[in-house]
N, C-alpha and C. Protein backbone atom coordinates (compact mmCIF):
# COMPACT_ATOMS: atom_id res chain seq x y z
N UNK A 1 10.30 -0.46 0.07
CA UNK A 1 9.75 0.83 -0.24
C UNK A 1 8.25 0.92 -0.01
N UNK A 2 7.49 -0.31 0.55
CA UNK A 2 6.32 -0.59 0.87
C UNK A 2 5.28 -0.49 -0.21
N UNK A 3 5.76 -1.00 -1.61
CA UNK A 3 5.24 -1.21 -2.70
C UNK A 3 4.20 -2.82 -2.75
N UNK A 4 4.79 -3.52 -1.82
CA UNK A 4 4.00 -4.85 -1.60
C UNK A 4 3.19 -4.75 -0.47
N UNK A 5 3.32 -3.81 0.48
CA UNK A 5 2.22 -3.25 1.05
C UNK A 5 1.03 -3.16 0.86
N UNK A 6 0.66 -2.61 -0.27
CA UNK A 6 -0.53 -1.81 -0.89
C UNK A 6 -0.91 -3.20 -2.28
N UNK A 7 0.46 -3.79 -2.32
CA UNK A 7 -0.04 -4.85 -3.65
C UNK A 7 -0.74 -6.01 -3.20
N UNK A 8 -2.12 -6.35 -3.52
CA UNK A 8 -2.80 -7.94 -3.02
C UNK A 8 -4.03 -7.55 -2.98
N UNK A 9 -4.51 -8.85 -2.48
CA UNK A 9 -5.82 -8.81 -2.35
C UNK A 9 -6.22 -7.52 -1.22
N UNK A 10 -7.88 -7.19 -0.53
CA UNK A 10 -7.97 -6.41 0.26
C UNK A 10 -7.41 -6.80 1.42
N UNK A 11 -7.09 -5.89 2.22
CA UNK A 11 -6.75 -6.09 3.82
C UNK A 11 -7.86 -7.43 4.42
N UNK A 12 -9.49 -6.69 4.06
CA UNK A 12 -10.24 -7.08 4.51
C UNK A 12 -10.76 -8.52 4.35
N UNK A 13 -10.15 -8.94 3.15
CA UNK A 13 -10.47 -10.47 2.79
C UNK A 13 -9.78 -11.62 3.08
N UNK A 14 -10.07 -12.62 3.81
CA UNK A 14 -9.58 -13.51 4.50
C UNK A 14 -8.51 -14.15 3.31
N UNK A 15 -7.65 -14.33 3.66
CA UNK A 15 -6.00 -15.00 3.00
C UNK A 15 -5.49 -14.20 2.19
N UNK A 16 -5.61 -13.18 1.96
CA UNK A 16 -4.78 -11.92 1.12
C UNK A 16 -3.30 -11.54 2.05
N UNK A 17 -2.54 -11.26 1.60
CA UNK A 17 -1.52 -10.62 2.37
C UNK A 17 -0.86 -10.24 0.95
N UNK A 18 0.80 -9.70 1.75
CA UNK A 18 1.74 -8.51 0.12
C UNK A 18 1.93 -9.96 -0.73
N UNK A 19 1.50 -9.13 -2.07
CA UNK A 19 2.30 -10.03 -2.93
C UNK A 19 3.17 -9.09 -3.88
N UNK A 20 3.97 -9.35 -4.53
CA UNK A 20 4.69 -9.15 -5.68
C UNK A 20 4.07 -8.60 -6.66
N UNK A 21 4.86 -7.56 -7.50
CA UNK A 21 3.76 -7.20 -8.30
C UNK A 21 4.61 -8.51 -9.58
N UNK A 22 3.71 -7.99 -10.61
CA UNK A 22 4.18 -9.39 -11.91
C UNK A 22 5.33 -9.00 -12.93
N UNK A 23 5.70 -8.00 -12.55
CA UNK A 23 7.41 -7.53 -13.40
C UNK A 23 8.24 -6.92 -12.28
N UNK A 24 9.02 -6.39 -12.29
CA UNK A 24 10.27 -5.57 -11.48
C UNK A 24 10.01 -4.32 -12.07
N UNK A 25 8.99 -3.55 -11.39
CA UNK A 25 8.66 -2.03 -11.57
C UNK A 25 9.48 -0.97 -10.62
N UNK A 26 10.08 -1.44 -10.50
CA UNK A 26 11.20 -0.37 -9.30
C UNK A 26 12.35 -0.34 -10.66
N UNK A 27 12.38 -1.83 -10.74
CA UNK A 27 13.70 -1.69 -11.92
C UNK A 27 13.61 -0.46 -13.07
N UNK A 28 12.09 -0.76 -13.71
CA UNK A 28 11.67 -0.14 -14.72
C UNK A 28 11.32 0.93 -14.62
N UNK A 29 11.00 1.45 -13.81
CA UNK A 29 10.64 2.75 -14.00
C UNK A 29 12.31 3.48 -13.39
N UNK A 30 13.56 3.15 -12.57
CA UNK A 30 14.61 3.66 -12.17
C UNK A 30 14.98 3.68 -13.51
N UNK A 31 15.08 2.89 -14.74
CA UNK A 31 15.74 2.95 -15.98
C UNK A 31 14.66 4.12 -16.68
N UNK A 32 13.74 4.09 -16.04
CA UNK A 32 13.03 5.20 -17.08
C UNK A 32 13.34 6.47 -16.40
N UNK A 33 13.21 6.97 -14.85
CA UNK A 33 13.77 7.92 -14.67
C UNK A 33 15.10 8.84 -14.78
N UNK A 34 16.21 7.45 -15.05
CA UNK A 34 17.46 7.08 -15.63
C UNK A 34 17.57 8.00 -16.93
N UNK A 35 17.15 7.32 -17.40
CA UNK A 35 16.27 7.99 -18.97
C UNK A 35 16.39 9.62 -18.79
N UNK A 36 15.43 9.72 -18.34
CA UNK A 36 15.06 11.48 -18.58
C UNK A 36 15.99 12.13 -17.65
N UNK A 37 17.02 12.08 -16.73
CA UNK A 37 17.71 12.34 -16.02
C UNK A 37 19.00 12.53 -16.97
N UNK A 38 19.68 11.30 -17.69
CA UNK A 38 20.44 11.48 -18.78
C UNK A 38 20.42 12.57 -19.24
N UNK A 39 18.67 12.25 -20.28
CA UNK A 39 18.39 13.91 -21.25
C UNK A 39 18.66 15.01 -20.78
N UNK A 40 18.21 15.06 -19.46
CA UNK A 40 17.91 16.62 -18.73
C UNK A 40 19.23 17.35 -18.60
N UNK A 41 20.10 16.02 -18.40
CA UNK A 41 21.82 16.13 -18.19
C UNK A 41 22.66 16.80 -19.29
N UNK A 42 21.93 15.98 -20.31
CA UNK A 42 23.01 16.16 -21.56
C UNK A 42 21.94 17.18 -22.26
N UNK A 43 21.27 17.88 -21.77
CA UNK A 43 20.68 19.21 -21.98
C UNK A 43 21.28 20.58 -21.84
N UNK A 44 21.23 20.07 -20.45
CA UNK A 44 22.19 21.09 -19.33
C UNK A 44 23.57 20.94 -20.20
N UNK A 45 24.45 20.65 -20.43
CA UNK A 45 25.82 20.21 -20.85
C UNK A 45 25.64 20.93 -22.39
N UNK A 46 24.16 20.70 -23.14
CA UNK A 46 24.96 21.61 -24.53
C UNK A 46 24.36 23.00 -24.42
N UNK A 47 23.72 23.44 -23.31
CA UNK A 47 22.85 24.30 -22.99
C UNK A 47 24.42 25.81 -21.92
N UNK A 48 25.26 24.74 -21.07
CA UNK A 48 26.31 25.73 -19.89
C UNK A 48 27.16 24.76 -20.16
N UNK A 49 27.61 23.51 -21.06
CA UNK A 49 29.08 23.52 -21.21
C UNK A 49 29.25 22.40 -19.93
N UNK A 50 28.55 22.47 -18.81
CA UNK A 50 29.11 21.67 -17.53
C UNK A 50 27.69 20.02 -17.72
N UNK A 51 28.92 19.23 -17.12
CA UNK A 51 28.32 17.88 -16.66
C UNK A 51 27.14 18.03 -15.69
N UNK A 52 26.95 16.74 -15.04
CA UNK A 52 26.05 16.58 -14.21
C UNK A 52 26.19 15.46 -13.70
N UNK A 53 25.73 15.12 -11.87
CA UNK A 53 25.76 14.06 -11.71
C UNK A 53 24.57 13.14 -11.62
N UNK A 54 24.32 12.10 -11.86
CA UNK A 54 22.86 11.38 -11.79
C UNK A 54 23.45 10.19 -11.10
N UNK A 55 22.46 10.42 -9.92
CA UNK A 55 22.51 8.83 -8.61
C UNK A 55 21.00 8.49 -8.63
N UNK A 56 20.96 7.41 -8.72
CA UNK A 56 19.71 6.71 -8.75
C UNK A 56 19.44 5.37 -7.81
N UNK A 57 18.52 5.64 -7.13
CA UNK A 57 18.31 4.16 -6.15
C UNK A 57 16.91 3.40 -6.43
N UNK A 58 16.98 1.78 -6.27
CA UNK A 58 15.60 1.56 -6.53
C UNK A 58 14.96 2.25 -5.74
N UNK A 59 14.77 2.44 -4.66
CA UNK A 59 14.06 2.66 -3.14
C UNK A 59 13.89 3.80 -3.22
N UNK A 60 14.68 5.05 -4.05
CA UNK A 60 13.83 6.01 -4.15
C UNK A 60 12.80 5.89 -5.42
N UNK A 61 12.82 5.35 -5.94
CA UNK A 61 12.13 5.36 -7.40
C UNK A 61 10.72 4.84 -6.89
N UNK A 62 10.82 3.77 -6.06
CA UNK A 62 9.57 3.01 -5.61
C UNK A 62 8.67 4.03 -4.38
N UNK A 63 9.34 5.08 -3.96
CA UNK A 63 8.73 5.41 -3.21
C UNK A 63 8.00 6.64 -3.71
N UNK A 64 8.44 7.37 -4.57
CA UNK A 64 7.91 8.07 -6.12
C UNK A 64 6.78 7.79 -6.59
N UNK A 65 6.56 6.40 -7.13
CA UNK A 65 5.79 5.66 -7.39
C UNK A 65 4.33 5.62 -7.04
N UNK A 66 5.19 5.57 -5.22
CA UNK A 66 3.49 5.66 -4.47
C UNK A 66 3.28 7.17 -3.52
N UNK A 67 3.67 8.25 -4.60
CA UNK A 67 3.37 9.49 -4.11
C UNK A 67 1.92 9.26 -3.81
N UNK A 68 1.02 9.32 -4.69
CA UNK A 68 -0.60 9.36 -4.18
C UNK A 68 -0.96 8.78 -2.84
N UNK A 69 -0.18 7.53 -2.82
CA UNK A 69 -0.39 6.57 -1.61
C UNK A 69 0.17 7.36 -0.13
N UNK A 70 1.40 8.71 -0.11
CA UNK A 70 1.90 8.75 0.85
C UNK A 70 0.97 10.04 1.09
N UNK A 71 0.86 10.86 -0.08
CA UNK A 71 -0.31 11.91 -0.06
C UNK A 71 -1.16 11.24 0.86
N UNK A 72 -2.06 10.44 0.89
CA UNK A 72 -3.05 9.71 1.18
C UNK A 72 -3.05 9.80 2.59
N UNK A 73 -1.78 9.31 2.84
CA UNK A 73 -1.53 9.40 4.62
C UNK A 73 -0.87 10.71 5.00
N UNK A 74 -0.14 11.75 4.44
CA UNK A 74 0.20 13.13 4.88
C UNK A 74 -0.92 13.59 5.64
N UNK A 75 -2.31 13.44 4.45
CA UNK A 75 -3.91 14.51 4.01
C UNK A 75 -4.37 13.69 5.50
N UNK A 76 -4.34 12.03 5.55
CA UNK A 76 -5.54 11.34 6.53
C UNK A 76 -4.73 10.87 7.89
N UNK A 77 -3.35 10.97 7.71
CA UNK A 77 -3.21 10.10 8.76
C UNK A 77 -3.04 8.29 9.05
N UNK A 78 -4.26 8.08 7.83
CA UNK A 78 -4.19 6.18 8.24
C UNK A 78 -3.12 6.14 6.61
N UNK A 79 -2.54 5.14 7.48
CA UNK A 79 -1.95 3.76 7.04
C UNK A 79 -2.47 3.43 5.64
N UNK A 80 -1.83 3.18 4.31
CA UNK A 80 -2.73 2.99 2.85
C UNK A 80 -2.98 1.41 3.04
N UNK A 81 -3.51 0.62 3.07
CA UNK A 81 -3.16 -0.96 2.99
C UNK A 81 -3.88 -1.33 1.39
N UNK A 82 -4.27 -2.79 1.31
CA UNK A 82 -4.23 -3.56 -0.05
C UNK A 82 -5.68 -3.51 -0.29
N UNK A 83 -5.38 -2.60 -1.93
CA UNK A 83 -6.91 -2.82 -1.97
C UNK A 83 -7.42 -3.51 -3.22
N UNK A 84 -6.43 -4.83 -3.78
CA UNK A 84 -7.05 -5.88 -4.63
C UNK A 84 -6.61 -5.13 -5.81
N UNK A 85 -7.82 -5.02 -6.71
CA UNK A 85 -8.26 -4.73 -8.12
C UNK A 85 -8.62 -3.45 -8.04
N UNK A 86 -9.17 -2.57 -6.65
CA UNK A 86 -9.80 -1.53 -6.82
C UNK A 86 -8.87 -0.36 -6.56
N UNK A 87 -9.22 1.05 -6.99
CA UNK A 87 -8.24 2.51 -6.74
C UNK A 87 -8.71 2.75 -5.24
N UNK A 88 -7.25 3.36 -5.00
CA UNK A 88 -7.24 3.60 -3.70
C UNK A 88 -8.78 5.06 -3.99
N UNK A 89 -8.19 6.18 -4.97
CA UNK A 89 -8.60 7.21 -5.49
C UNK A 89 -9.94 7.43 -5.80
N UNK A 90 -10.12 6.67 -6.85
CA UNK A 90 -10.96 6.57 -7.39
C UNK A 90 -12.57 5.26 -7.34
N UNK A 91 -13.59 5.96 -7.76
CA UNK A 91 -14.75 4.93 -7.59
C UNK A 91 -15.71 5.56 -8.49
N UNK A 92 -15.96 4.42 -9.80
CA UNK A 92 -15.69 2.56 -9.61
C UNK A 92 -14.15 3.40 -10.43
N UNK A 93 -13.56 2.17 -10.40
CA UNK A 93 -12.14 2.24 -11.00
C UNK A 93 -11.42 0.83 -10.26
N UNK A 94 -12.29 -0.48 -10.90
CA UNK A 94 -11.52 -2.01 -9.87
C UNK A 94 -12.12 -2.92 -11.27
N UNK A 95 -11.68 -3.83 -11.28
CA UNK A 95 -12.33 -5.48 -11.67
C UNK A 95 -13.69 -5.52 -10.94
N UNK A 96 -14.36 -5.99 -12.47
CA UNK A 96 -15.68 -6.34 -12.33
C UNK A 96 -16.15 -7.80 -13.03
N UNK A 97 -17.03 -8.77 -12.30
CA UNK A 97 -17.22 -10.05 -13.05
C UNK A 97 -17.78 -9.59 -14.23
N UNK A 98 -17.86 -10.32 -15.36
CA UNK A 98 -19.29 -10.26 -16.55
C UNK A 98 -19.60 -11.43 -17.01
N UNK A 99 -20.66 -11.75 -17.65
CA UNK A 99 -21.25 -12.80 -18.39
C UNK A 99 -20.03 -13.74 -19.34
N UNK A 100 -19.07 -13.22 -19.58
CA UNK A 100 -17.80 -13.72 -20.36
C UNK A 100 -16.42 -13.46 -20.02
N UNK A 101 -16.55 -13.17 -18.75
CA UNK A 101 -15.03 -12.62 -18.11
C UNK A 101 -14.81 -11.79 -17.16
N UNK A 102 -13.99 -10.90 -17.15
CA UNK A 102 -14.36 -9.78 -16.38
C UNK A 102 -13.70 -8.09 -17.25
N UNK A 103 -13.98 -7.24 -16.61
CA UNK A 103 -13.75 -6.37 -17.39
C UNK A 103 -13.33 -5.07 -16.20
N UNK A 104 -12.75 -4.25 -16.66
CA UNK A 104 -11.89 -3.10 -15.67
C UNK A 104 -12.70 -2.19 -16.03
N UNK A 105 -13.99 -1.28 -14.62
CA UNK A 105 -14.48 0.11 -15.07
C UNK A 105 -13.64 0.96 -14.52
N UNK A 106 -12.94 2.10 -15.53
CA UNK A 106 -12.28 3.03 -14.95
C UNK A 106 -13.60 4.23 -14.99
N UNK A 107 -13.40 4.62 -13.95
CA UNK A 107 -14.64 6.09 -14.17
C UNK A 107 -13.72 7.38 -13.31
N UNK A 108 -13.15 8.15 -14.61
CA UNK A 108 -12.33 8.91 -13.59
C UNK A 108 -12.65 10.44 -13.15
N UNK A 109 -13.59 10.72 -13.02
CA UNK A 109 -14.69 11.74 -13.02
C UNK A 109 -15.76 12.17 -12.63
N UNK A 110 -16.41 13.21 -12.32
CA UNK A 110 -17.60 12.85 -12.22
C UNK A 110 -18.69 12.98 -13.24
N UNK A 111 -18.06 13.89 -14.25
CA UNK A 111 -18.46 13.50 -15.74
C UNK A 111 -18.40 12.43 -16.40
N UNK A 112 -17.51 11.24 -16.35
CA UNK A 112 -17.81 9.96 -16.93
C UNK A 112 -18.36 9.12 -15.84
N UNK A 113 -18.72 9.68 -14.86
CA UNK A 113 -19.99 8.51 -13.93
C UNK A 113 -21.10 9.20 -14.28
N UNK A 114 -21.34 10.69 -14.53
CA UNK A 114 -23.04 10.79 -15.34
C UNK A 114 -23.06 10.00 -16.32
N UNK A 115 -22.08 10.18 -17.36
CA UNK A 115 -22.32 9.33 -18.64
C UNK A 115 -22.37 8.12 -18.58
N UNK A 116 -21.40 7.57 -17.51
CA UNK A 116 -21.07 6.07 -17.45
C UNK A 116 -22.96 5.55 -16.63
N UNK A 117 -23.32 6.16 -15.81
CA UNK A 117 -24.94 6.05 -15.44
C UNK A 117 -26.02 6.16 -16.37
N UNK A 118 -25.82 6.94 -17.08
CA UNK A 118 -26.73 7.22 -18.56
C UNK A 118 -26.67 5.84 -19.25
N UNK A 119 -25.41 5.65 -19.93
CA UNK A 119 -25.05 4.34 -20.51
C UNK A 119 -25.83 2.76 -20.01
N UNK A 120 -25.18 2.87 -18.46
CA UNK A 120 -25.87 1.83 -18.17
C UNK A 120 -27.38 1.97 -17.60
N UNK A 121 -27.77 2.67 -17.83
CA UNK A 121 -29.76 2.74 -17.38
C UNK A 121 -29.69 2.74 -15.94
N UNK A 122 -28.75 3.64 -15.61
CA UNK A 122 -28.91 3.84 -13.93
C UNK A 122 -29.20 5.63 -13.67
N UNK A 123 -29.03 6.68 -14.92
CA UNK A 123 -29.25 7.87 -14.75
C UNK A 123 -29.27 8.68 -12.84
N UNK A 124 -30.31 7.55 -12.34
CA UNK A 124 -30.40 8.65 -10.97
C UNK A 124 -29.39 7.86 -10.19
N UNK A 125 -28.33 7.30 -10.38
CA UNK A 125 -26.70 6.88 -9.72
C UNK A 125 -26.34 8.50 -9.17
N UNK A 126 -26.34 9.06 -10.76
CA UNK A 126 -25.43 10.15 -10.69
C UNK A 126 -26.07 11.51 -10.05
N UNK A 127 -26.72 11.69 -9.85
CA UNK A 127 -27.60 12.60 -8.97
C UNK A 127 -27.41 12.08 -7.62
N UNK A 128 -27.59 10.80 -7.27
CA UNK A 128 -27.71 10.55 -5.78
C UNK A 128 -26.46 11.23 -5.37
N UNK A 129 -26.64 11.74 -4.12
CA UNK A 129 -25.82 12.40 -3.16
C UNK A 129 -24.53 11.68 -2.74
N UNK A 130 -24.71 10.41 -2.55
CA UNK A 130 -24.08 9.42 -2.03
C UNK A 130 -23.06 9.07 -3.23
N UNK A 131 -23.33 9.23 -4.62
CA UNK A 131 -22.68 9.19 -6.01
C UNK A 131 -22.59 9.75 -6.38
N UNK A 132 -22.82 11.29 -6.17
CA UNK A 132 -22.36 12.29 -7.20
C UNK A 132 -21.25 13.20 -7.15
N UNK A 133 -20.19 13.21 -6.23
CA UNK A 133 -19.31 13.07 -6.54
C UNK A 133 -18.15 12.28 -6.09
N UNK A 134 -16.93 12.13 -6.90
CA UNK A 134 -15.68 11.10 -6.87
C UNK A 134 -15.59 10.81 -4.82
N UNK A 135 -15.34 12.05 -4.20
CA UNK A 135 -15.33 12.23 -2.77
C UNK A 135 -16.57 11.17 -1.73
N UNK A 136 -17.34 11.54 -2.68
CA UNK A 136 -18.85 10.85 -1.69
C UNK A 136 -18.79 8.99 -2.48
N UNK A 137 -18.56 9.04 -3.79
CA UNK A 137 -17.94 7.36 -3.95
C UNK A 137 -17.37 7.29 -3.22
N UNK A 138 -16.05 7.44 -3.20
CA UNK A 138 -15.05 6.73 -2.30
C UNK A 138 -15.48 6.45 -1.14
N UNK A 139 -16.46 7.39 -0.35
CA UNK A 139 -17.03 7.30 1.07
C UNK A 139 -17.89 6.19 0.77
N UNK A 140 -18.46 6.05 -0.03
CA UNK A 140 -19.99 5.25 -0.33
C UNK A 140 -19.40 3.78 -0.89
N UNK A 141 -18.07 3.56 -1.10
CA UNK A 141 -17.62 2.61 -2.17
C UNK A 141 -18.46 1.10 -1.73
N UNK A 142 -18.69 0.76 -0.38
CA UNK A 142 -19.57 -0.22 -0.02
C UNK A 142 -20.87 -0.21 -0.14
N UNK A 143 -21.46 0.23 -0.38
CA UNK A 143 -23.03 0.83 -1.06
C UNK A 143 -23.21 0.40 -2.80
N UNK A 144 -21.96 1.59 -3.30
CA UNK A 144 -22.35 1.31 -4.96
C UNK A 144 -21.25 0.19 -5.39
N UNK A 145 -20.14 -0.60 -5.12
CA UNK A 145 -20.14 -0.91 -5.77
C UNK A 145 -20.73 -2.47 -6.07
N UNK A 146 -21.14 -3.10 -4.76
CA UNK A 146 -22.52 -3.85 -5.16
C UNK A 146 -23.52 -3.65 -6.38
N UNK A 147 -24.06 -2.51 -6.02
CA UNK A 147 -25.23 -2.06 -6.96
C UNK A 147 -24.23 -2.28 -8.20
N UNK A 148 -23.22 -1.78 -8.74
CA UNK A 148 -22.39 -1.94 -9.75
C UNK A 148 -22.30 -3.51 -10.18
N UNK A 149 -21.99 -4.34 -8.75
CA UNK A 149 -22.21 -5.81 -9.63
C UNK A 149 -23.03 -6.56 -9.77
């Protein structure tokens, strides 16, 4: 369903290729769509009296999954490939080192990158052109997210 596609290190980094993700998420989420498909069923049934049928495949479930990812290529055209720790979407939104570990910045906005800039004593991040908004990160993602580490 080309779910290990997009899972791994970057394209761009030497020895990355698909890996696995770390549970059976095709499984889990088909039992969860399973789920609300049931309800919707046995809705319908005390709602008109009639059944319903529910077919479920992993392979469609996984491909569901990576709506954003196929959006991605409808809107651009390219190919989604592996992009590690970081959002295809979003920027910053990846794994970051720290002094004791590492830590995940989600910034899903361009209101929590003013604030998230305020916070960290970078204020004119969020003004720059190049960072101010989600669109011009993503373009810029090789620029800031250095400056980020």
């Amino acid at each position: 369903g080309g779910l290990m596609s997009v899972t791994g290190e970057r394209d761009d980094l030497p020895g990355g290729g698909p890996q696995k993700v770390g549970v059976a998420v095709a499984d889990l989420f088909t039992g969860l769509y399973a789920t609300v498909a049931i309800l919707a069923a046995l809705r319908h049934r005390d709602a008109t009296g009639q059944g319903q049928i529910i077919d479920m495949a992993l392979l469609d479930t996984q491909l569901a999954m990576l709506a954003n990812l196929g959006s991605n290529y409808l809107c651009s055209g390219k190919v989604p490939g592996r992009m590690g720790n970081a959002h295809q979407n979003i920027v910053p939104y990846q794994t970051f080192e720290a002094s004791d570990g590492h830590l995940i910045l989600a910034v899903g906005n361009d209101r929590q990158f003013t604030k998230f800039c305020e916070i960290a004593g970078r204020p004119a991040w969020a003004i720059d052109p190049r960072f101010a908004t989600n669109a011009e990160r993503v373009r810029h993602r090789a620029v800031l997210v250095p400056l980020l580490e």
